[in-house]
N, C-alpha and C. Protein backbone atom coordinates (compact mmCIF):
# COMPACT_ATOMS: atom_id res chain seq x y z
N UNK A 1 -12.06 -9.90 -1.24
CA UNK A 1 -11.42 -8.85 -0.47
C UNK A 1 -12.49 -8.22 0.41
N UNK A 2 -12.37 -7.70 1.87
CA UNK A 2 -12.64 -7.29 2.61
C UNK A 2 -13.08 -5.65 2.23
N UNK A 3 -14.16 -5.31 3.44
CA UNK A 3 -14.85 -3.92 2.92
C UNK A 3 -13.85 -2.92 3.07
N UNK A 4 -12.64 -3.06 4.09
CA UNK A 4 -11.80 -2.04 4.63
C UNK A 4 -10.84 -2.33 3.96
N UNK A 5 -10.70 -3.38 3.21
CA UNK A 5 -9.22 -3.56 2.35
C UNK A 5 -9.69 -3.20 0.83
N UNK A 6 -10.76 -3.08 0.59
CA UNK A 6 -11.57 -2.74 -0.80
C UNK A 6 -11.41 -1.36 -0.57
N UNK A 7 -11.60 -0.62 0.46
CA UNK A 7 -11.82 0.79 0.88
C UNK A 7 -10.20 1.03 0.52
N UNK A 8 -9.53 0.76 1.14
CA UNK A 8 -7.92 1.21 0.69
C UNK A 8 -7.28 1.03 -0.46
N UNK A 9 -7.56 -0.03 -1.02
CA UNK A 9 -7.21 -0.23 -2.34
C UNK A 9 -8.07 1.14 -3.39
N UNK A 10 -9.10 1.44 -3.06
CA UNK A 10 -9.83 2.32 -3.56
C UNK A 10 -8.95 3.79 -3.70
N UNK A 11 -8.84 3.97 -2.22
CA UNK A 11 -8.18 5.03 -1.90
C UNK A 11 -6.80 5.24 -2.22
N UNK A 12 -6.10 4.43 -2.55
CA UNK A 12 -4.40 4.30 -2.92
C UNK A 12 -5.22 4.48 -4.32
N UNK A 13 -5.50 3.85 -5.13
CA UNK A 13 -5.89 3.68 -6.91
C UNK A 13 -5.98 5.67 -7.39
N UNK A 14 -7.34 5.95 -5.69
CA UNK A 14 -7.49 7.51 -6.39
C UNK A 14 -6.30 8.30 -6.26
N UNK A 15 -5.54 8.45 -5.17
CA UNK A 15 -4.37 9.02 -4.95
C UNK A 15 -3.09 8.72 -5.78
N UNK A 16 -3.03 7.65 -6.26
CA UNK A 16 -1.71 7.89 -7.37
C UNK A 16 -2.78 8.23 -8.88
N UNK A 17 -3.99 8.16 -9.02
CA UNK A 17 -4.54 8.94 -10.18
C UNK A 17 -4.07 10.48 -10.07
N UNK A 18 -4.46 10.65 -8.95
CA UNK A 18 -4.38 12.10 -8.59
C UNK A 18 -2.65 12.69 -9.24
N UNK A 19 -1.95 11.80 -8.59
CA UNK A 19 -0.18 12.49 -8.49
C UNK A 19 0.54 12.10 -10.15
N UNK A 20 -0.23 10.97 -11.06
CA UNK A 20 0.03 10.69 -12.40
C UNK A 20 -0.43 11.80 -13.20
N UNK A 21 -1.41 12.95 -12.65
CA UNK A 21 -2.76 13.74 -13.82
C UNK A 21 -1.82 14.81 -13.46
N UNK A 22 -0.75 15.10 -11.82
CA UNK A 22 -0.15 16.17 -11.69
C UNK A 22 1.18 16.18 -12.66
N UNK A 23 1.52 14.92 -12.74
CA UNK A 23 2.46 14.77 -13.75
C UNK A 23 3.80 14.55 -13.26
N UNK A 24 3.19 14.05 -11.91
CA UNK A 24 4.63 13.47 -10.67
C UNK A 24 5.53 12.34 -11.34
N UNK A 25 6.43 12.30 -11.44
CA UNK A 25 7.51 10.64 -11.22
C UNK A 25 7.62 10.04 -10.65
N UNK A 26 7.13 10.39 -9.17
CA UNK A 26 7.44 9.30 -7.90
C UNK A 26 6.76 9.63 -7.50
N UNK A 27 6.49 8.52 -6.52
CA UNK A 27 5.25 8.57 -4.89
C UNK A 27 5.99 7.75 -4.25
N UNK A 28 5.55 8.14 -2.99
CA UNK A 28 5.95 6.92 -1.90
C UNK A 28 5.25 6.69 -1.02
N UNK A 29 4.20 5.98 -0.92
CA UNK A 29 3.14 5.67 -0.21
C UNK A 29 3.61 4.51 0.85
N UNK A 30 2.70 4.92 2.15
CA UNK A 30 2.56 3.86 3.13
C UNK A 30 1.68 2.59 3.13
N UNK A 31 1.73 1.52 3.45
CA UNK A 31 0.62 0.46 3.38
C UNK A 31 0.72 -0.13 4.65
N UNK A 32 -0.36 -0.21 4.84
CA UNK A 32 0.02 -0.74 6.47
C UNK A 32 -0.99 -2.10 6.32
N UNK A 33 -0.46 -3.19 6.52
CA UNK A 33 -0.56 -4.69 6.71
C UNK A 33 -2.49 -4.77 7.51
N UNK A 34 -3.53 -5.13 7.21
CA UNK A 34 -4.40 -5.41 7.41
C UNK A 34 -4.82 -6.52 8.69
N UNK A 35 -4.16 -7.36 9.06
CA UNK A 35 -3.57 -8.74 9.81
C UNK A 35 -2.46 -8.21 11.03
N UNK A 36 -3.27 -8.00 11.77
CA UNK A 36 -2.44 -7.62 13.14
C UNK A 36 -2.04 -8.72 14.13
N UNK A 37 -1.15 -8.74 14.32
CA UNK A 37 -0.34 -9.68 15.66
C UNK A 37 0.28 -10.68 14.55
N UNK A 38 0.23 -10.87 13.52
CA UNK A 38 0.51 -12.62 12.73
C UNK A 38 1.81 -12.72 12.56
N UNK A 39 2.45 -13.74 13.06
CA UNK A 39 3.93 -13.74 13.17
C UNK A 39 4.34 -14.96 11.83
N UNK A 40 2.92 -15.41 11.29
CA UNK A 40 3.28 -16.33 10.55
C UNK A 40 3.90 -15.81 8.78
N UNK A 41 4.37 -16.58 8.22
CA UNK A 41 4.39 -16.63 6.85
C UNK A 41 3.26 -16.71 5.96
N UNK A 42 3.08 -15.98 5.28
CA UNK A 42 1.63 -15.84 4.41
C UNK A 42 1.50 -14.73 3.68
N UNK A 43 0.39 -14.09 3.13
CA UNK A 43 -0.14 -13.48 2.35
C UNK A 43 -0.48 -12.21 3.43
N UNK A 44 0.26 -10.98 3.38
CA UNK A 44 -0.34 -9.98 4.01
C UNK A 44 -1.45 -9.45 3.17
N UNK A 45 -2.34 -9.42 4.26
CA UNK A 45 -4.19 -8.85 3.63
C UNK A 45 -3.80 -7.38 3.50
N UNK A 46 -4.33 -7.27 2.41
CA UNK A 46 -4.52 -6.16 1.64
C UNK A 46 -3.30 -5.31 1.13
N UNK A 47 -2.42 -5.59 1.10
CA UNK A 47 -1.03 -4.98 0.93
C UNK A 47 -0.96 -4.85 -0.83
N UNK A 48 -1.28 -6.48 -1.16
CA UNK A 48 -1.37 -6.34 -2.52
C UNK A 48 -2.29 -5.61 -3.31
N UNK A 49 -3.26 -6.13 -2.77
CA UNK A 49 -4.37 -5.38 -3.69
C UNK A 49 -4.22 -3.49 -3.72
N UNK A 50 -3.43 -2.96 -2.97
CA UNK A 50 -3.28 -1.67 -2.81
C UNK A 50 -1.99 -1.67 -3.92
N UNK A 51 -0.97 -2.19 -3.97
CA UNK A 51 0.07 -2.12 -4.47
C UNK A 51 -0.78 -2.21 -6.29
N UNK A 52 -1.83 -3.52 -6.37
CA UNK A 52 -2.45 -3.36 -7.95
C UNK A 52 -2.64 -2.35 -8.56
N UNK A 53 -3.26 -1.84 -7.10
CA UNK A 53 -4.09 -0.47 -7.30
C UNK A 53 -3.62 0.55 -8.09
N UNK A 54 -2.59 0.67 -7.04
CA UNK A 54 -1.82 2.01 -7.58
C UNK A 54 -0.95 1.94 -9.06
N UNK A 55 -0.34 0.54 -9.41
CA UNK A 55 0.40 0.50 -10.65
C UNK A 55 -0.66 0.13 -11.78
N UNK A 56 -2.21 0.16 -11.22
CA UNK A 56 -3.06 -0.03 -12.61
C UNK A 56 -3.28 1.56 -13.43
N UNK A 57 -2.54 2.50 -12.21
CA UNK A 57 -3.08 4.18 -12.43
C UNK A 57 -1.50 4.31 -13.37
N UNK A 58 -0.58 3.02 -13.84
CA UNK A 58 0.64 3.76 -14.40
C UNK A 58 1.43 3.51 -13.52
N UNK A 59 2.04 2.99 -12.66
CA UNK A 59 2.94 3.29 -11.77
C UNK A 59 3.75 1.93 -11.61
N UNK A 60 4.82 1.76 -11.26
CA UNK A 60 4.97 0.75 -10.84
C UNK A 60 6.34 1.00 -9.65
N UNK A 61 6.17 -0.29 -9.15
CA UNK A 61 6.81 -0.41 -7.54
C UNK A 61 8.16 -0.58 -7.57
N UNK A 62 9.11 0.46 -7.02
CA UNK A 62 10.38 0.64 -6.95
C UNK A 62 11.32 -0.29 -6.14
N UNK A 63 11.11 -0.05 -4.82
CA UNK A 63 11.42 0.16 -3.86
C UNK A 63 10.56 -0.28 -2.58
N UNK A 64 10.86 -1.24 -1.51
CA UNK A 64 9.85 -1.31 -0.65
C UNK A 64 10.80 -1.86 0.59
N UNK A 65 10.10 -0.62 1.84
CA UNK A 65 11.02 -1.58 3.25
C UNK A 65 9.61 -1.29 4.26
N UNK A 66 10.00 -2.32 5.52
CA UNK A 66 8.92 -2.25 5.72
C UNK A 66 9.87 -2.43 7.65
N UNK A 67 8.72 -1.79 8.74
CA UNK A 67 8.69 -1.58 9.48
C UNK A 67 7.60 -2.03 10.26
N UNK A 68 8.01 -2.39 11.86
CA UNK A 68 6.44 -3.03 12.93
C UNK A 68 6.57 -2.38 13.66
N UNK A 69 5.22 -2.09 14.43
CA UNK A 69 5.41 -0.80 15.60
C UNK A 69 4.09 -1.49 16.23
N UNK A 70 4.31 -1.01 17.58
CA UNK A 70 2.71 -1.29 18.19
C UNK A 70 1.60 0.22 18.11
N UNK A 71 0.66 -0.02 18.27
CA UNK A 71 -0.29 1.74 18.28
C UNK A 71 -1.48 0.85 19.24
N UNK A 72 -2.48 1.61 19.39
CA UNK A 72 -3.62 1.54 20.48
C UNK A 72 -4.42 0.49 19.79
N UNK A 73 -3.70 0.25 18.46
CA UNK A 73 -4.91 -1.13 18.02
C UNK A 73 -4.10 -2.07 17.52
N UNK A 74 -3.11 -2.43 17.97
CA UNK A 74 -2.31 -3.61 18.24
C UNK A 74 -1.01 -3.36 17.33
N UNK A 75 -0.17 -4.53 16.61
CA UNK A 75 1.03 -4.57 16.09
C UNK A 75 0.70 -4.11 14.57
N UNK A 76 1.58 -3.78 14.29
CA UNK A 76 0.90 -3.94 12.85
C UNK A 76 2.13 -3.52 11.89
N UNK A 77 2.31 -4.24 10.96
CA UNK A 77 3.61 -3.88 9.96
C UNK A 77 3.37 -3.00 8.85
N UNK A 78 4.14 -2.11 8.47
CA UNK A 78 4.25 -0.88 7.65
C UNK A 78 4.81 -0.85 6.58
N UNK A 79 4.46 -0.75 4.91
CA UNK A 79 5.16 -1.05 4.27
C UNK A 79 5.65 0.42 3.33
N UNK A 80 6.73 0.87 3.39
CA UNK A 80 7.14 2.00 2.37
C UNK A 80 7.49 1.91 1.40
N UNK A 81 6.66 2.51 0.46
CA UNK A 81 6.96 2.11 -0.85
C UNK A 81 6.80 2.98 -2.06
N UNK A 82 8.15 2.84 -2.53
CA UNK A 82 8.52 3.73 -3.73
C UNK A 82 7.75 2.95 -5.12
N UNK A 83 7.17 4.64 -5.54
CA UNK A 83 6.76 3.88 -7.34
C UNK A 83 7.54 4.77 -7.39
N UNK A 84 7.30 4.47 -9.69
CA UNK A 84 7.95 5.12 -10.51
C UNK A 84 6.78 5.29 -11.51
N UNK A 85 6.94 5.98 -11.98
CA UNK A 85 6.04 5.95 -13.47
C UNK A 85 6.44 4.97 -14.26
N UNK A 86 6.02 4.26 -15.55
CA UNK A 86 6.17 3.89 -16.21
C UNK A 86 6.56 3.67 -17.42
């Protein structure tokens, strides 16, 4: 895994630590697809390893829709996604 996809996975892991210690039930976090412009079938970079992340803190994945938009640094797909506690 990549330094910026290691960095997010990091950062999703601390943030549902954070909302499990508050004693939340749900989150719904954004993930946004690592692999810009790829119209192909495959493995979106870093999506998973964020998704590990967060259900190794307790959580697990509800719910997920996902959205593409362009921004000033190209296409990039959006994934919303509901946990639950466990």
């Amino acid at each position: 895994m990549g330094f910026i996809n290691q960095a997010k996975a990091n950062e999703a892991e601390r943030q549902a630590a954070g909302a499990f210690s508050e004693g939340r039930s749900s989150i719904v976090f954004k993930i946004i697809e690592a692999n810009s412009g790829s119209r192909n079938t495959g493995i979106m970079q870093g999506v998973g390893e964020q998704i590990e992340a967060i259900e190794r803190q307790g959580w697990s994945l509800d719910t997920m829709t996902a959205a593409e938009g362009k921004a000033l640094s190209g296409e990039r797909t959006a994934l919303i996604c509901l946990f639950r506690r466990r």
